[in-house]
C-alpha atoms as a PDB file:
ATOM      1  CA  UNK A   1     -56.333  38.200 -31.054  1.00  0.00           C
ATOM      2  CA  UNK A   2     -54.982  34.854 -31.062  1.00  0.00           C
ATOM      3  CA  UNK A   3     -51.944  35.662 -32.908  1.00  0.00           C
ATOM      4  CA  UNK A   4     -51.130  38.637 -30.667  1.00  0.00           C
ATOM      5  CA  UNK A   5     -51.393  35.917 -27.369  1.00  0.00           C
ATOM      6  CA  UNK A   6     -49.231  32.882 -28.898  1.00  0.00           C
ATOM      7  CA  UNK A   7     -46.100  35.616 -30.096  1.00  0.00           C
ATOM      8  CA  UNK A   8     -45.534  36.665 -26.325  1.00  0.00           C
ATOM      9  CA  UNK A   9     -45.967  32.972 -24.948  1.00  0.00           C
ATOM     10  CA  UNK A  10     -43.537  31.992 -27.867  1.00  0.00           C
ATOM     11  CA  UNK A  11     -41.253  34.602 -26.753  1.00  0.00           C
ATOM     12  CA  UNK A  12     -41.461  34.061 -23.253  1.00  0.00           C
ATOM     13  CA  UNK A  13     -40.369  30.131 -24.138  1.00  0.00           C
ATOM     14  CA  UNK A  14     -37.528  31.605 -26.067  1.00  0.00           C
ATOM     15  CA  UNK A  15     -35.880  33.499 -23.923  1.00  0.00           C
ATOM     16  CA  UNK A  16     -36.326  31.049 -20.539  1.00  0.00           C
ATOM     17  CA  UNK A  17     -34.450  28.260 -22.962  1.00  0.00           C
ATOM     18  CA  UNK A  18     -31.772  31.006 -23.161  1.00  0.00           C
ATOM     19  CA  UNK A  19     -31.467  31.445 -19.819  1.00  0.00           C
ATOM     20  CA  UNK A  20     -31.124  27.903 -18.579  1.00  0.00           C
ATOM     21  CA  UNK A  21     -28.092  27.009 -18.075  1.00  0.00           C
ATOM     22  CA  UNK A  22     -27.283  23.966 -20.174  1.00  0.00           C
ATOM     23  CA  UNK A  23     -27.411  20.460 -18.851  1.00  0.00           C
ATOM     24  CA  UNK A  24     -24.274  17.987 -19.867  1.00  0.00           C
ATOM     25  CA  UNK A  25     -25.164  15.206 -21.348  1.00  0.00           C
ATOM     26  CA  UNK A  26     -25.123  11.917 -19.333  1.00  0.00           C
ATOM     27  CA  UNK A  27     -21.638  10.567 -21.002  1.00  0.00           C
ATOM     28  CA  UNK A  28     -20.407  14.011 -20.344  1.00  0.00           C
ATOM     29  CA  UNK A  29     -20.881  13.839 -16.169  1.00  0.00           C
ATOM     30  CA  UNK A  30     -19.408  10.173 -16.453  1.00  0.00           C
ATOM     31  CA  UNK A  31     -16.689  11.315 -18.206  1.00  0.00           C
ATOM     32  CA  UNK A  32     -16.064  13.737 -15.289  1.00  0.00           C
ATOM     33  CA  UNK A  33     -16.520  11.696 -12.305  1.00  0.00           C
ATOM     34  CA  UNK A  34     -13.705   9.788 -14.410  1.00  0.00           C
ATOM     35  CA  UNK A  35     -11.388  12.805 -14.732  1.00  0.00           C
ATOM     36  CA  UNK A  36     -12.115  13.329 -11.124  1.00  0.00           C
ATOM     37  CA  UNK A  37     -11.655   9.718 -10.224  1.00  0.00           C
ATOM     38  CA  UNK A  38      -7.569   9.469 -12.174  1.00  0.00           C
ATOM     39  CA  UNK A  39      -7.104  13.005 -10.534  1.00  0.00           C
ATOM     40  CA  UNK A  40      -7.575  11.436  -7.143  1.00  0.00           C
ATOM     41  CA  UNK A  41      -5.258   7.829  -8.019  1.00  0.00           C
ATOM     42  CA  UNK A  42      -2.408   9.516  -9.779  1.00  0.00           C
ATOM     43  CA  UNK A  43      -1.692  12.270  -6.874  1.00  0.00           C
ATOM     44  CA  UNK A  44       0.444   9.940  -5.029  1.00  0.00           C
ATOM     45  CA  UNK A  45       2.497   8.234  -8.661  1.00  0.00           C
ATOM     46  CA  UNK A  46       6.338   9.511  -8.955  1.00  0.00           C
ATOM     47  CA  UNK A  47       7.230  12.022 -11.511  1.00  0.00           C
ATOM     48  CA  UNK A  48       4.749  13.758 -13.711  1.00  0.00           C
ATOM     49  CA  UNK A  49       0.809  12.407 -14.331  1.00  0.00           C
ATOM     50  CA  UNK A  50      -1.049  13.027 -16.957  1.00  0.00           C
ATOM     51  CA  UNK A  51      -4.532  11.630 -18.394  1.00  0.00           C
ATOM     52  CA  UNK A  52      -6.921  11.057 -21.177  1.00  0.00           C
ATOM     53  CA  UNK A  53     -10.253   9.815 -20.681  1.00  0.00           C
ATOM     54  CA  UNK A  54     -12.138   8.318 -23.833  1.00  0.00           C
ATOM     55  CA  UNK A  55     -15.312   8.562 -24.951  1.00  0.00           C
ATOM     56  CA  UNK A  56     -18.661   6.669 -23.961  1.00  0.00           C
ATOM     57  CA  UNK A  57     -20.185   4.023 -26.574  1.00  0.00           C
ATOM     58  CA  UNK A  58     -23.193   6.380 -27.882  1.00  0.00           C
ATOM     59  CA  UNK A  59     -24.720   2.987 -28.352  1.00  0.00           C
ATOM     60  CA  UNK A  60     -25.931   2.685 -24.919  1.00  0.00           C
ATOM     61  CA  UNK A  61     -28.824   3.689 -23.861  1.00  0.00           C
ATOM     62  CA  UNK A  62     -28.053   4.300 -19.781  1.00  0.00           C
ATOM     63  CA  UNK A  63     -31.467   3.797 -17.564  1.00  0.00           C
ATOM     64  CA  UNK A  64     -31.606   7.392 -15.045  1.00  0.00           C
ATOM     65  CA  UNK A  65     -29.118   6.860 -12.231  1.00  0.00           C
ATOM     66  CA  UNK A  66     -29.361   9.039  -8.980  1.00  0.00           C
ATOM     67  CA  UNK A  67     -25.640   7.968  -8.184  1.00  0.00           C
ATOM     68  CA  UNK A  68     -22.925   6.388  -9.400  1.00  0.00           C
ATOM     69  CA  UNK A  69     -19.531   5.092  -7.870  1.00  0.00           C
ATOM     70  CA  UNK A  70     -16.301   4.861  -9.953  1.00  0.00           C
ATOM     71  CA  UNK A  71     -13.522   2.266  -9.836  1.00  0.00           C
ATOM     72  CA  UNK A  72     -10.591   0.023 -10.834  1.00  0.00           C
ATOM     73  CA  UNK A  73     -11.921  -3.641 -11.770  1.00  0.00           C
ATOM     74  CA  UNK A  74      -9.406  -6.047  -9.537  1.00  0.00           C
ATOM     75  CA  UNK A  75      -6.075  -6.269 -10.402  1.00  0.00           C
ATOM     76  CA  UNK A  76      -5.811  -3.229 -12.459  1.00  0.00           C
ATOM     77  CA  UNK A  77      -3.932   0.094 -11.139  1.00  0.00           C
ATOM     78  CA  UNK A  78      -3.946   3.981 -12.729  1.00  0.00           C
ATOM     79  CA  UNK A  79      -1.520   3.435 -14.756  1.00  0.00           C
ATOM     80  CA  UNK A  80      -0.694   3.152 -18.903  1.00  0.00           C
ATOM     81  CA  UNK A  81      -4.064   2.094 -20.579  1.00  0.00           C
ATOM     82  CA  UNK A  82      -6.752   1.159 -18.365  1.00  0.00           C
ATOM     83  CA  UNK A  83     -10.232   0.744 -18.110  1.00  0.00           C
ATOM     84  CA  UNK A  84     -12.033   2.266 -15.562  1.00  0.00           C
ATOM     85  CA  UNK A  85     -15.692   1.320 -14.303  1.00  0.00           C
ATOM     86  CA  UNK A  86     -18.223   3.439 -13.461  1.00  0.00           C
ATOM     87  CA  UNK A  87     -21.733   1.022 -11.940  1.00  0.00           C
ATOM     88  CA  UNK A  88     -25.537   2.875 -11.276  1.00  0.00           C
ATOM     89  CA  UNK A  89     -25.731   2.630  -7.317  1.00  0.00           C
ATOM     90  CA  UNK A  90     -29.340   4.155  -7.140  1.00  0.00           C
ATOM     91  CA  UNK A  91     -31.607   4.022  -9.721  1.00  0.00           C
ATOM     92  CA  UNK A  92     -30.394   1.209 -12.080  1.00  0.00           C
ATOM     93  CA  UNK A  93     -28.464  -1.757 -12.358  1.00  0.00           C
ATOM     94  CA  UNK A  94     -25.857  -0.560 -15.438  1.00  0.00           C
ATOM     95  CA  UNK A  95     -21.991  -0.512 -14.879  1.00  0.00           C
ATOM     96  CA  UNK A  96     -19.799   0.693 -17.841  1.00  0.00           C
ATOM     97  CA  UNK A  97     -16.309   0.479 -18.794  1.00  0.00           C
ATOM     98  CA  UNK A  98     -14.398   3.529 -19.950  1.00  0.00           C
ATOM     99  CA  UNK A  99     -11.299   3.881 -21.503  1.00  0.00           C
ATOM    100  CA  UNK A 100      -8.322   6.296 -20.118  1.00  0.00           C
ATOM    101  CA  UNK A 101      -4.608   6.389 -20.760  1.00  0.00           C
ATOM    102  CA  UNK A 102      -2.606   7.600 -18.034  1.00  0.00           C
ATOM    103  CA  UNK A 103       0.813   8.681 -18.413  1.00  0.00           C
ATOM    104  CA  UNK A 104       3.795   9.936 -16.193  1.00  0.00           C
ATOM    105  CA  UNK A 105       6.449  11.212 -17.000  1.00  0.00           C
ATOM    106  CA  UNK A 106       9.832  10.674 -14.662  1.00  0.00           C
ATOM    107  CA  UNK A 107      13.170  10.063 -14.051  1.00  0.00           C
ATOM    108  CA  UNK A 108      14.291   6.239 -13.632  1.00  0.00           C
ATOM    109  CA  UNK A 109      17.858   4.331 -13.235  1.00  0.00           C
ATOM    110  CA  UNK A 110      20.087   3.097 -16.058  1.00  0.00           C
ATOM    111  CA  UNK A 111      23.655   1.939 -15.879  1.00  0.00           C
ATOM    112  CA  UNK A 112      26.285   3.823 -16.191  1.00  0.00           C
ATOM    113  CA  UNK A 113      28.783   1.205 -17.314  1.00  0.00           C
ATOM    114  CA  UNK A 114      28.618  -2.422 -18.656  1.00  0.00           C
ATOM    115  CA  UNK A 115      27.761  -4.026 -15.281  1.00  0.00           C
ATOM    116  CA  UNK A 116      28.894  -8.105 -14.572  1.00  0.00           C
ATOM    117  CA  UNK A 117      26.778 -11.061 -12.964  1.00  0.00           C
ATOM    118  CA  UNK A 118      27.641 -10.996  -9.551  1.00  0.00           C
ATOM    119  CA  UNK A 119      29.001  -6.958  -9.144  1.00  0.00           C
ATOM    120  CA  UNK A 120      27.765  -5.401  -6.461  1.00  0.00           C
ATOM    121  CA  UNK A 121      26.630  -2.082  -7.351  1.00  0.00           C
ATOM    122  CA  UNK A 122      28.284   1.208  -6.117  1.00  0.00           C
ATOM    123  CA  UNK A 123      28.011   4.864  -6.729  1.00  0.00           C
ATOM    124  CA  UNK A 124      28.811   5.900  -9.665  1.00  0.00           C
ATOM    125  CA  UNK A 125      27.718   2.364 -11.282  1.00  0.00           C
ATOM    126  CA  UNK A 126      24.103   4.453 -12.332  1.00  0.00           C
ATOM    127  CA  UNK A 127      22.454   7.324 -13.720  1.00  0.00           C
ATOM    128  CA  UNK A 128      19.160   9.012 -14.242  1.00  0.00           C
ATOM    129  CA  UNK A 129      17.267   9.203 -17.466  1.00  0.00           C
ATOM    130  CA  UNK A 130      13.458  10.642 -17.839  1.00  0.00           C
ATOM    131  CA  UNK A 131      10.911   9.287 -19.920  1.00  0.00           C
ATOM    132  CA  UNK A 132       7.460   7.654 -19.709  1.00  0.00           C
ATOM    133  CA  UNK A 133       7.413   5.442 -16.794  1.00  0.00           C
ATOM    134  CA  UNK A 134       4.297   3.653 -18.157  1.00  0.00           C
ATOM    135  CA  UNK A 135       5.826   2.799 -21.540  1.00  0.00           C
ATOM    136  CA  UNK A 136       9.261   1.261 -19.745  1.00  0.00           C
ATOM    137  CA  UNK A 137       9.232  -2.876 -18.315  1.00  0.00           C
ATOM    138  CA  UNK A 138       7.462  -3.029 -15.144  1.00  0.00           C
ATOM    139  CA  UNK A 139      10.007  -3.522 -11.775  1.00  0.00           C
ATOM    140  CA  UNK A 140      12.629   0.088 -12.843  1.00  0.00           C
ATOM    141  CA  UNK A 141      13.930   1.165 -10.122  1.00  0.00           C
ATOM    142  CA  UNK A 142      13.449   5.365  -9.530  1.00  0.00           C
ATOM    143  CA  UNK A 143      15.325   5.361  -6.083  1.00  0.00           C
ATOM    144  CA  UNK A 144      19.158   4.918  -5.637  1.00  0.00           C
ATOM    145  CA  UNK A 145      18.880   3.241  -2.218  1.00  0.00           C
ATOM    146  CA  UNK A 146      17.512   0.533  -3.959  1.00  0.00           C
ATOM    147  CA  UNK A 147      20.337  -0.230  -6.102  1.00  0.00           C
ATOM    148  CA  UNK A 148      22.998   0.436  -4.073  1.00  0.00           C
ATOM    149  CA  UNK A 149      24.768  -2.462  -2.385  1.00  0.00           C
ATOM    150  CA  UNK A 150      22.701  -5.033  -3.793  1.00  0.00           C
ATOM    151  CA  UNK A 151      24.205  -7.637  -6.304  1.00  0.00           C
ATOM    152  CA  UNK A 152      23.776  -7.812 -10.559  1.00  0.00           C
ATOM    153  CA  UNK A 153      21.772 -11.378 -11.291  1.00  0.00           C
ATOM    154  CA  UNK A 154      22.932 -11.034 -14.912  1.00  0.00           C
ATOM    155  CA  UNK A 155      24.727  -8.639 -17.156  1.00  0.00           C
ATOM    156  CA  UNK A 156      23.505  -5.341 -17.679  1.00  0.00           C
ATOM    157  CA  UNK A 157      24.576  -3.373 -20.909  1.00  0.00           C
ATOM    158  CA  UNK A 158      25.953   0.163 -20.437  1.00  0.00           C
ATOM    159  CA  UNK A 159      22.786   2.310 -21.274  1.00  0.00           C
ATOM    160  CA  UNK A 160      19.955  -0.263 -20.336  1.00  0.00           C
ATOM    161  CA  UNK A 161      17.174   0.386 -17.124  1.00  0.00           C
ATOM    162  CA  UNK A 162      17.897  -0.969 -14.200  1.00  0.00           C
ATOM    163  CA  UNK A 163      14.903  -3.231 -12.840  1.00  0.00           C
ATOM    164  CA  UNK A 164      14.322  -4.792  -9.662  1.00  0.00           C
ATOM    165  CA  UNK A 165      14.226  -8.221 -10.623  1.00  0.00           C
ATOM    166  CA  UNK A 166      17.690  -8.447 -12.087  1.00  0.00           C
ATOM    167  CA  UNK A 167      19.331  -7.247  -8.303  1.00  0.00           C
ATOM    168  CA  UNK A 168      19.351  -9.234  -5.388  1.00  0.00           C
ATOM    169  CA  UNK A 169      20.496  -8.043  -2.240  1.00  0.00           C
ATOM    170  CA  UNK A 170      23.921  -9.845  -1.018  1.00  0.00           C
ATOM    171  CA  UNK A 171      24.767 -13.047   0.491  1.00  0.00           C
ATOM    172  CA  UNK A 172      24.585 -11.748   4.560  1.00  0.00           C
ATOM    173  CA  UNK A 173      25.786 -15.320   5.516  1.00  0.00           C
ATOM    174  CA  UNK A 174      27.336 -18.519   3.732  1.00  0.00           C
ATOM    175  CA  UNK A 175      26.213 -22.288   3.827  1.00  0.00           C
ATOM    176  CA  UNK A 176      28.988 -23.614   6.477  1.00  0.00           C
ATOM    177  CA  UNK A 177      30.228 -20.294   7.705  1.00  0.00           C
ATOM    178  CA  UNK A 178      31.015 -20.126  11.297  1.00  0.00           C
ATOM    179  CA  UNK A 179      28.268 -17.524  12.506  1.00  0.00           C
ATOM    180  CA  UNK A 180      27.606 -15.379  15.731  1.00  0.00           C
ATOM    181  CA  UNK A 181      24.228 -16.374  17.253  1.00  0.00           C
ATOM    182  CA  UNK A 182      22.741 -13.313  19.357  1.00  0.00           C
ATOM    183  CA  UNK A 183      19.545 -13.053  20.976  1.00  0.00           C
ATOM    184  CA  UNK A 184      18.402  -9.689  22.416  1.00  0.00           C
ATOM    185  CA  UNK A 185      15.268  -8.963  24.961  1.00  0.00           C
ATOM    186  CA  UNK A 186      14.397  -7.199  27.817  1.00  0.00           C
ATOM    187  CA  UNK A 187      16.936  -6.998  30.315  1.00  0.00           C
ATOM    188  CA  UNK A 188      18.726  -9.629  28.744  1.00  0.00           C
ATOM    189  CA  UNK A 189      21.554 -10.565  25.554  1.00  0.00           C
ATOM    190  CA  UNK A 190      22.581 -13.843  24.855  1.00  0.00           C
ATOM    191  CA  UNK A 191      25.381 -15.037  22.164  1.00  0.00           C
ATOM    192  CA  UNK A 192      26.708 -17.988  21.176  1.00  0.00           C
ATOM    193  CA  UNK A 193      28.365 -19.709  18.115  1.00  0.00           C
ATOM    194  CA  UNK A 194      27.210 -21.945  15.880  1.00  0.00           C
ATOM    195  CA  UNK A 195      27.461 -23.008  11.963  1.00  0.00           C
ATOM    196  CA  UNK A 196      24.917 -21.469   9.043  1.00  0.00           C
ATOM    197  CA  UNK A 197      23.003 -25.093   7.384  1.00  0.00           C
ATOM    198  CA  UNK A 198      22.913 -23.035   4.357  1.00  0.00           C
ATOM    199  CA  UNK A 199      23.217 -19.365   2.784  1.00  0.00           C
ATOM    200  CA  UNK A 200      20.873 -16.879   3.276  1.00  0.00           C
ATOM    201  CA  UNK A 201      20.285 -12.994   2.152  1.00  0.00           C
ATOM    202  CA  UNK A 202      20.268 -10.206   4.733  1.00  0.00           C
ATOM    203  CA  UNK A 203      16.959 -10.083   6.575  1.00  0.00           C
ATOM    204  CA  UNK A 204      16.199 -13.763   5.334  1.00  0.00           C
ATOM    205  CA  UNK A 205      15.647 -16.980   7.497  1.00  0.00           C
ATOM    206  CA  UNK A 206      18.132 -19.248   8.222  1.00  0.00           C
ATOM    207  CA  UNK A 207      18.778 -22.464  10.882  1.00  0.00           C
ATOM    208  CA  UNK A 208      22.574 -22.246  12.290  1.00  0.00           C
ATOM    209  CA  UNK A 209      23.720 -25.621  14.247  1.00  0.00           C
ATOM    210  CA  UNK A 210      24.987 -24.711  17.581  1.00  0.00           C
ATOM    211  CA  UNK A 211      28.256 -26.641  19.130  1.00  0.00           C
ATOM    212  CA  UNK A 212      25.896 -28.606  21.484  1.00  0.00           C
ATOM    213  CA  UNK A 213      24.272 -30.211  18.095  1.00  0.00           C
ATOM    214  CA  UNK A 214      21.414 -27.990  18.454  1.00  0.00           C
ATOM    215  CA  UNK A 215      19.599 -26.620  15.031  1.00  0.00           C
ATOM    216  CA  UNK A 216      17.806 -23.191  15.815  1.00  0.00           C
ATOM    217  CA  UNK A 217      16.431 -20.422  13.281  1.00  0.00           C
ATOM    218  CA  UNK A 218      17.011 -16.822  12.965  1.00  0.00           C
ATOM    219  CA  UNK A 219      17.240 -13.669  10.740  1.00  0.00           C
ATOM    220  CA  UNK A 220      20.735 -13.443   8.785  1.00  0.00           C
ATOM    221  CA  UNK A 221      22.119 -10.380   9.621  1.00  0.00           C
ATOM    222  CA  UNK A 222      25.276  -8.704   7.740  1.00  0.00           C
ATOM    223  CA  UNK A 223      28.929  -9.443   9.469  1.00  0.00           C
ATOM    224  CA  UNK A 224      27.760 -13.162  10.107  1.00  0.00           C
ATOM    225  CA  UNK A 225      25.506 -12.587  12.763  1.00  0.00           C
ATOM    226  CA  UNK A 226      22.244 -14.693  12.494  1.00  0.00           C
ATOM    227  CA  UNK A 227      19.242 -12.754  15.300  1.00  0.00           C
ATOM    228  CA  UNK A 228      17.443 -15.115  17.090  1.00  0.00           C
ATOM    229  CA  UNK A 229      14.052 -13.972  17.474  1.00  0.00           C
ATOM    230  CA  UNK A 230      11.933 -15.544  21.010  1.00  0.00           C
END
């Protein structure tokens, strides 16, 4: 009699374990939030993302969390090898670190021909090449109205990436060049002459002595016109 009750309970067990559904594993759900997290911070990156997410230290023994938050610790950005933290918000104090490795894939600028300190760069000075953005020096330039116009800080072999930091945009106005001051408002335009007290970039600061003696700033603008902003 005994036997005949504890076979059907047995089987009842059975068969309501086989129609759970099954429950990931803690590491498993962090990992996801993760995935879900690098989906979300690579939508906007140029070119083509990609990611790996790594696996959780089995070591650690992770107090019950009702809900968790992930994030980028300061100063890091989705992008090559990273670590990304995911920290308990209800339920415990814990915050992990989990490694990822995101890539993207994309085309970036390289010159086209040997290019000389001081060139200013034109069509036809660049091309495109694809690769992994993530593996190439930070500061490559993707966009061809970056390049264009601005001015080579040192030589550039035929072949090599173009980066930001070796351009600078051109000299808008030179130190003692006689310089067309111009202030513009509402209902009213003023112009006068005056002298640059040094040389200055487009869209950079610069004070311009005036024939009266005066020393006033303004924004260098290109064709040696200096805005004087009120």
């Amino acid at each position: 009699m005994i036997r005949r009750l504890l076979i059907p309970s047995f089987i009842a067990l059975c068969s309501a374990a086989l129609a759970a559904p099954p429950v990931a594993p803690a590491s498993d759900q962090l990992r996801l939030a993760v995935g879900d997290f690098l989906q979300q911070q690579t939508a906007g990156l140029p070119g083509q993302a990609s990611f790996e997410v790594g696996q959780i230290d089995a070591r650690l023994a992770l107090e019950s969390c009702a809900a968790h938050e992930v994030f980028l610790p300061t100063g890091s950005r989705a992008w090559g090898r990273v670590q990304v933290g995911v920290r308990c918000i209800a339920g415990a104090g814990w915050t992990i670190y989990v490694p990822a490795r995101v890539k993207v894939s994309g085309d970036y600028l390289v010159a086209a021909r040997a290019l000389g300190r001081g060139q200013i760069i034109a069509d036809g000075d660049f091309g495109f090449m694809r690769g992994e953005l993530t593996e190439l020096p930070p500061n490559m330039v993707s966009d061809p109205q970056q390049v264009i116009g601005q001015t080579v800080n040192a030589a550039i072999g035929a072949g090599q990436p173009l980066r930001a930091d070796w351009l600078r945009a051109p000299v808008a106005v030179q130190q003692g060049q006689q310089v067309k001051l111009f202030a513009r408002g509402n209902g009213f335009a003023i112009s006068h002459d005056g002298r640059a007290l040094a040389s200055a970039q487009q869209g950079q600061m610069v004070q311009v002595r005036t024939g009266r003696g005066q020393v006033v700033s303004g924004v260098a603008r290109p064709g040696g016109q200096v805005e004087v902003v009120y």
